[in-house]
C-alpha atoms as a PDB file:
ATOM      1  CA  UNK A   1       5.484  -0.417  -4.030  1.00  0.00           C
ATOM      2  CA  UNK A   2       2.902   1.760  -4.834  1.00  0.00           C
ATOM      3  CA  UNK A   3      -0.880  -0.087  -4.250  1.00  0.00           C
ATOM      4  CA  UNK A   4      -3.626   2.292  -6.065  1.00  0.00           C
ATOM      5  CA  UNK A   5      -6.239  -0.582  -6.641  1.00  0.00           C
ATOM      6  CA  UNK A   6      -7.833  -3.774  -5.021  1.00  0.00           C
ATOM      7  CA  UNK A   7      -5.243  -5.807  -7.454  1.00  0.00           C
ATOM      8  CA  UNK A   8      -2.354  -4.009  -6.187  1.00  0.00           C
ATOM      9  CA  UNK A   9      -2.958  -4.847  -2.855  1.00  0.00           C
ATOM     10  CA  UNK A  10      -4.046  -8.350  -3.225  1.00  0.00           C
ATOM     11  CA  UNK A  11      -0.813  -9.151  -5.701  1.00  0.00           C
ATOM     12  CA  UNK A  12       0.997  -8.607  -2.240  1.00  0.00           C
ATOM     13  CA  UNK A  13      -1.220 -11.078   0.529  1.00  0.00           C
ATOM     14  CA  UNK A  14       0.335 -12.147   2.940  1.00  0.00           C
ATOM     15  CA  UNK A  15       3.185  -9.582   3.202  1.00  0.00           C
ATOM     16  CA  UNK A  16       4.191  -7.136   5.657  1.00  0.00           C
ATOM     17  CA  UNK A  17       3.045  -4.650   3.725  1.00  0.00           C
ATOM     18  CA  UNK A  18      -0.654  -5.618   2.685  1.00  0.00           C
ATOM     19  CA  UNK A  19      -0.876  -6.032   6.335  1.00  0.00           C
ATOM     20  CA  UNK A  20       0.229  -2.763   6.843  1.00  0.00           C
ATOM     21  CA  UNK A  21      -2.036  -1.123   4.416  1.00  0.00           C
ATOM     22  CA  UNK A  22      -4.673  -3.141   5.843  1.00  0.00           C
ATOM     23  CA  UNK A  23      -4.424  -1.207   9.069  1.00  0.00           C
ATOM     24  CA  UNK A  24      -3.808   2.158   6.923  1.00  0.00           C
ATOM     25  CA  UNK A  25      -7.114   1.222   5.382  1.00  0.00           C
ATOM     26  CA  UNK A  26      -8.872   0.798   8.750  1.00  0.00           C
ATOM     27  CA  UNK A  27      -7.968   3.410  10.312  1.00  0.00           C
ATOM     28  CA  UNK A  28      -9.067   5.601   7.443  1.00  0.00           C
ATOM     29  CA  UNK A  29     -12.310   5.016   8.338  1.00  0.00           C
ATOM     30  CA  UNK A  30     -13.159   7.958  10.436  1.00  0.00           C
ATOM     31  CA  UNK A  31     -12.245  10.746  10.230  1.00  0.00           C
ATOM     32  CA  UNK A  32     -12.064  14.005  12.876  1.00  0.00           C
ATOM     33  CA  UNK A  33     -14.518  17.173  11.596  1.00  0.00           C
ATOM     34  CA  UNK A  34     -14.825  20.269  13.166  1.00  0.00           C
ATOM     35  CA  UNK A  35     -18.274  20.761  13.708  1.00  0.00           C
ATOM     36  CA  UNK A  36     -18.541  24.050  15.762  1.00  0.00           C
ATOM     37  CA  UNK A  37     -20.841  26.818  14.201  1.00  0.00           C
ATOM     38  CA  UNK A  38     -19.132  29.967  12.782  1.00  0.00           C
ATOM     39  CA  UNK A  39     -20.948  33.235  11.980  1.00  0.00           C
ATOM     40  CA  UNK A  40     -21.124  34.827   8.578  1.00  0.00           C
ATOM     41  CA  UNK A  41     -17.618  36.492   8.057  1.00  0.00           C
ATOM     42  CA  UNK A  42     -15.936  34.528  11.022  1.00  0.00           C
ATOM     43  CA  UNK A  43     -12.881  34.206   8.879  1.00  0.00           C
ATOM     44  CA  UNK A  44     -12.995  37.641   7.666  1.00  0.00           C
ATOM     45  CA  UNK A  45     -10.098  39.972   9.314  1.00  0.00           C
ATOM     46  CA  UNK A  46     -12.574  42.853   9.908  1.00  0.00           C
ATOM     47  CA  UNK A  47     -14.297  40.117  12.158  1.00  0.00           C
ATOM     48  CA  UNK A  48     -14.329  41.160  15.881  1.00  0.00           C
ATOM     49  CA  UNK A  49     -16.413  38.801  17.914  1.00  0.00           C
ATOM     50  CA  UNK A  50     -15.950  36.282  19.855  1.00  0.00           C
ATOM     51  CA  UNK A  51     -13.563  33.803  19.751  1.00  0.00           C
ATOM     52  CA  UNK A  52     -15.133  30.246  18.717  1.00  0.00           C
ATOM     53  CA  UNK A  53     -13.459  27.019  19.481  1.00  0.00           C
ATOM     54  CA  UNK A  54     -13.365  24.170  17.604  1.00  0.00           C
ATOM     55  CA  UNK A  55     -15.810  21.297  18.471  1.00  0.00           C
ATOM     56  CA  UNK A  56     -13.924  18.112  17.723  1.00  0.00           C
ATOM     57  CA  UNK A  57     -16.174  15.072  16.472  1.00  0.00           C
ATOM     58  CA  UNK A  58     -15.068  11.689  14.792  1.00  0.00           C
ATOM     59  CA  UNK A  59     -17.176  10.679  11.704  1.00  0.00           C
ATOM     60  CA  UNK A  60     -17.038   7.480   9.983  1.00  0.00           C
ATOM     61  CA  UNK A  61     -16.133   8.131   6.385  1.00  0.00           C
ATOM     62  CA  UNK A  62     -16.015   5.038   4.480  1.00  0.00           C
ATOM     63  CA  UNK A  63     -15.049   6.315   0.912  1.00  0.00           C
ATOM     64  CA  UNK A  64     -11.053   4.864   1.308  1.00  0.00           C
ATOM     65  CA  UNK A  65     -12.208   1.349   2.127  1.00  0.00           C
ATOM     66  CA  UNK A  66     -14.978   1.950  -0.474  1.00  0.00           C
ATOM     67  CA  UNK A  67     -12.404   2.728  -3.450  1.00  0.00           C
ATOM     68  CA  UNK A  68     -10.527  -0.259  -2.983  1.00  0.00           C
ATOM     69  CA  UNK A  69     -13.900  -2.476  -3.005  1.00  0.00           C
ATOM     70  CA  UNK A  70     -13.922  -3.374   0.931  1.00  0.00           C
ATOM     71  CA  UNK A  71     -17.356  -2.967   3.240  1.00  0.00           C
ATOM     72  CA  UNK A  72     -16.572  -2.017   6.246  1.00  0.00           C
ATOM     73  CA  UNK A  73     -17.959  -5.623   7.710  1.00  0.00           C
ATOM     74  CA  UNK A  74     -15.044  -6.807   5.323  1.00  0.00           C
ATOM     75  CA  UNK A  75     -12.509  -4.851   6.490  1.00  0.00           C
ATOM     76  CA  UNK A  76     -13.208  -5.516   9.907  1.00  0.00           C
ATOM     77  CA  UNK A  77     -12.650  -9.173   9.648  1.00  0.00           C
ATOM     78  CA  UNK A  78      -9.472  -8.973   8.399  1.00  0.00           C
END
């Protein structure tokens, strides 16, 4: 089944898979950025400085839960 909307996913309560979006949904709400600084023309392949790792951070992103008309308060509870 395909669930694009709130009313696909609530035709299906109480099934294996709304709980299993349910937990799709959740853990769609962060979501891991790279938030290391780059120089102009890091990406560039004339670019010969140094080497920059990433900087790993999780952000919470609510915009999935959002779509589908959940707060995250909502979602939690489930």
């Amino acid at each position: 089944m395909i669930i694009n909307t709130r009313q696909d996913l609530d035709s299906i309560q109480g099934t294996p898979e709304h709980a299993d979006f349910i937990e799709k949904l959740k853990g769609s709400m962060t979501k891991t950025v790279n938030v290391a600084i780059y120089p102009d023309g890091y990406n560039d392949p004339e670019y010969t400085g140094e080497l920059i790792e990433p900087i790993w951070e999780d952000q919470e992103d609510l915009t999935i839960i959002e779509s589908f008309g959940f707060t995250k308060d909502e979602i939690n509870l489930i």
